[in-house]
Protein backbone atom coordinates (compact mmCIF):
# COMPACT_ATOMS: atom_id res chain seq x y z
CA UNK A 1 -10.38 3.82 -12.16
CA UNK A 2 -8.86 1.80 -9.45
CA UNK A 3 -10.73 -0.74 -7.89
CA UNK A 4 -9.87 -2.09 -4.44
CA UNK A 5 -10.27 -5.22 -2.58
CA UNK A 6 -9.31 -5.60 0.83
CA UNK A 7 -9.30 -8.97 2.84
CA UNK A 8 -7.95 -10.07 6.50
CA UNK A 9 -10.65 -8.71 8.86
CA UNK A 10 -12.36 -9.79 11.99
CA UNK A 11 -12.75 -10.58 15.54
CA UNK A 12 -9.25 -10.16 17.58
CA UNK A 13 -7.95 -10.15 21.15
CA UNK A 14 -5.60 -7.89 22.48
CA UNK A 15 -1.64 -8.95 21.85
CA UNK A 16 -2.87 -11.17 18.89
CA UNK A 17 -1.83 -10.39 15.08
CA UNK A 18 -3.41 -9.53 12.18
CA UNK A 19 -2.52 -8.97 8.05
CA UNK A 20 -5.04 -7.07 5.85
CA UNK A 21 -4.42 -7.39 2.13
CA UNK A 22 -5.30 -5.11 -0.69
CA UNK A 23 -6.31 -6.39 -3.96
CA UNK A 24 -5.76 -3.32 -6.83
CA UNK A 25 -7.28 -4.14 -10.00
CA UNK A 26 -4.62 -3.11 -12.19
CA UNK A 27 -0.54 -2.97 -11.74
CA UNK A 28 0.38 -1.23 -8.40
CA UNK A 29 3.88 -0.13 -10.85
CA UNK A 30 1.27 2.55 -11.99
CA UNK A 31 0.23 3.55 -8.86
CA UNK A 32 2.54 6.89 -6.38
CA UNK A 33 1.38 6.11 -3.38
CA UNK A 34 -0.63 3.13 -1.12
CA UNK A 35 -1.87 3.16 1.85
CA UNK A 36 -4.18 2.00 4.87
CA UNK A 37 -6.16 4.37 6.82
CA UNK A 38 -8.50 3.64 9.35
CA UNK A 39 -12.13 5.03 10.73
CA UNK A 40 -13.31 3.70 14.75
CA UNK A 41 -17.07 4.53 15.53
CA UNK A 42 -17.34 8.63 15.89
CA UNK A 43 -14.27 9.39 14.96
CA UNK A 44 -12.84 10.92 11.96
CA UNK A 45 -11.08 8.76 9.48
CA UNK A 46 -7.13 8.56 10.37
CA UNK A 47 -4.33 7.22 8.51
CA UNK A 48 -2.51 4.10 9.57
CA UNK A 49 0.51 3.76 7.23
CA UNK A 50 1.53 4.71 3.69
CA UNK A 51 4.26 3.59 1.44
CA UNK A 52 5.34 5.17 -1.89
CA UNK A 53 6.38 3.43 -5.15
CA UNK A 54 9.87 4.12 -3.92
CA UNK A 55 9.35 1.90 -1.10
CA UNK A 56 9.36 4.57 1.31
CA UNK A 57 6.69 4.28 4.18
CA UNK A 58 4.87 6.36 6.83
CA UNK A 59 3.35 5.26 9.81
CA UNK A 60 1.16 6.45 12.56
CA UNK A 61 2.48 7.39 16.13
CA UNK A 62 0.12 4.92 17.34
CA UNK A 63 1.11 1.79 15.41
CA UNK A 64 4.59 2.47 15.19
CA UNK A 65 6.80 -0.12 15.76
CA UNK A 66 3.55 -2.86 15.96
CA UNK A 67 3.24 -2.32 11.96
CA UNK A 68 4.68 -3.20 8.93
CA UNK A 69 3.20 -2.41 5.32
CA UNK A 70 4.80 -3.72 2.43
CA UNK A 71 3.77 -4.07 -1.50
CA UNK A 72 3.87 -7.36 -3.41
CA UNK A 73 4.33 -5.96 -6.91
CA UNK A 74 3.81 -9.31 -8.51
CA UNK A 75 0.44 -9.83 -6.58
CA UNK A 76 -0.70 -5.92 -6.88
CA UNK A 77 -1.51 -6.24 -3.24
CA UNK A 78 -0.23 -3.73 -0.40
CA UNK A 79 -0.09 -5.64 2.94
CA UNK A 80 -0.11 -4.28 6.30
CA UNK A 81 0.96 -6.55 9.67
CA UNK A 82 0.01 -5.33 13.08
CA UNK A 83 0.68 -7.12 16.12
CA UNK A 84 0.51 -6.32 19.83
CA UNK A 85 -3.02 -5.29 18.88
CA UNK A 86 -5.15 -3.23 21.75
CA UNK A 87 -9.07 -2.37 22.00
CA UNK A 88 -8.36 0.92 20.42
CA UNK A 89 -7.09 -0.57 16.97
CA UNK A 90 -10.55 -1.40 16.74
CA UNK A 91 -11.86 0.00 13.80
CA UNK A 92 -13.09 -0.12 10.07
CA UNK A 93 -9.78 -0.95 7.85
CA UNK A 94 -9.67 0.86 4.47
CA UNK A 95 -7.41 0.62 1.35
CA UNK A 96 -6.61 4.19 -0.55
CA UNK A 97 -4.45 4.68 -3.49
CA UNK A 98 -3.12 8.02 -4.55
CA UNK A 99 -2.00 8.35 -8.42
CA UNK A 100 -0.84 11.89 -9.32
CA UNK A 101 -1.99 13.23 -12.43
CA UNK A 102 -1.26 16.91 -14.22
CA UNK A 103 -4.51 18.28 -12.32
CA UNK A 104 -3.99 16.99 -9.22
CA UNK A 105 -4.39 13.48 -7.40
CA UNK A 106 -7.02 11.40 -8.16
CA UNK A 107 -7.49 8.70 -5.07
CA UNK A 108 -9.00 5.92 -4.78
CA UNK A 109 -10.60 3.75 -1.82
CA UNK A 110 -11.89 0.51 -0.61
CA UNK A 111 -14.67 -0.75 0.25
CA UNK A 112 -13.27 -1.21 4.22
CA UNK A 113 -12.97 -4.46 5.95
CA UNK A 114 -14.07 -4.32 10.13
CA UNK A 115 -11.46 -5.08 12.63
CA UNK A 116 -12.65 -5.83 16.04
CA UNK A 117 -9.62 -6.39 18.77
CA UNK A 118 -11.90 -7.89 22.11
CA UNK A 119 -11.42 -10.27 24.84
């Protein structure tokens, strides 16, 4: 069981920056796949960005080119960097890990971490 911590919330305004952090409880080496997905009031849960053990990432239309996620492997923390933020990035930030096993994946989320982007 993976257990997830994330970190870097809060109140924004618009063209400001932000950095959320995830905190795995165990080496990210043993983890496939990392990611941030996110979940605005009413609407369905949506992914943000993804990146692989390989290093290889995935991002949304919307944030592309205003994000960056990365993985510290000596911190077991994924990262993500957003900047240029607008209104609609408001939403409630969540950590998921994906580790592939023989029957299938077994994933893993945080707890979330509210992102509000107001003047």
């Amino acid at each position: 069981q993976v257990q997830l911590v994330e970190s870097g919330g809060g109140f924004m305004q618009p063209g400001g920056s932000l950095r959320l952090s995830c905190a795995a409880s165990e080496s990210i080496f043993s983890i496939d796949q990392m990611g941030w997905y996110r979940q605005a009031p009413g609407k369905q849960r949506e992914l943000v960005a993804q990146i692989t053990s390989g290093g290889f990432t995935n991002y949304a239309d919307s944030v592309k080119g205003r994000c960056t996620i990365s993985r510290d492997s000596a911190k077991n923390t994924v990262n993500l960097q957003m900047n240029s933020l607008k209104s609609e990035d408001t939403a409630v930030y969540y950590c998921n890990a994906d580790r592939r096993q023989p029957w299938g994946i077994d994933r893993y989320w945080g707890q979330g971490t509210q992102v509000t982007v107001s003047s």
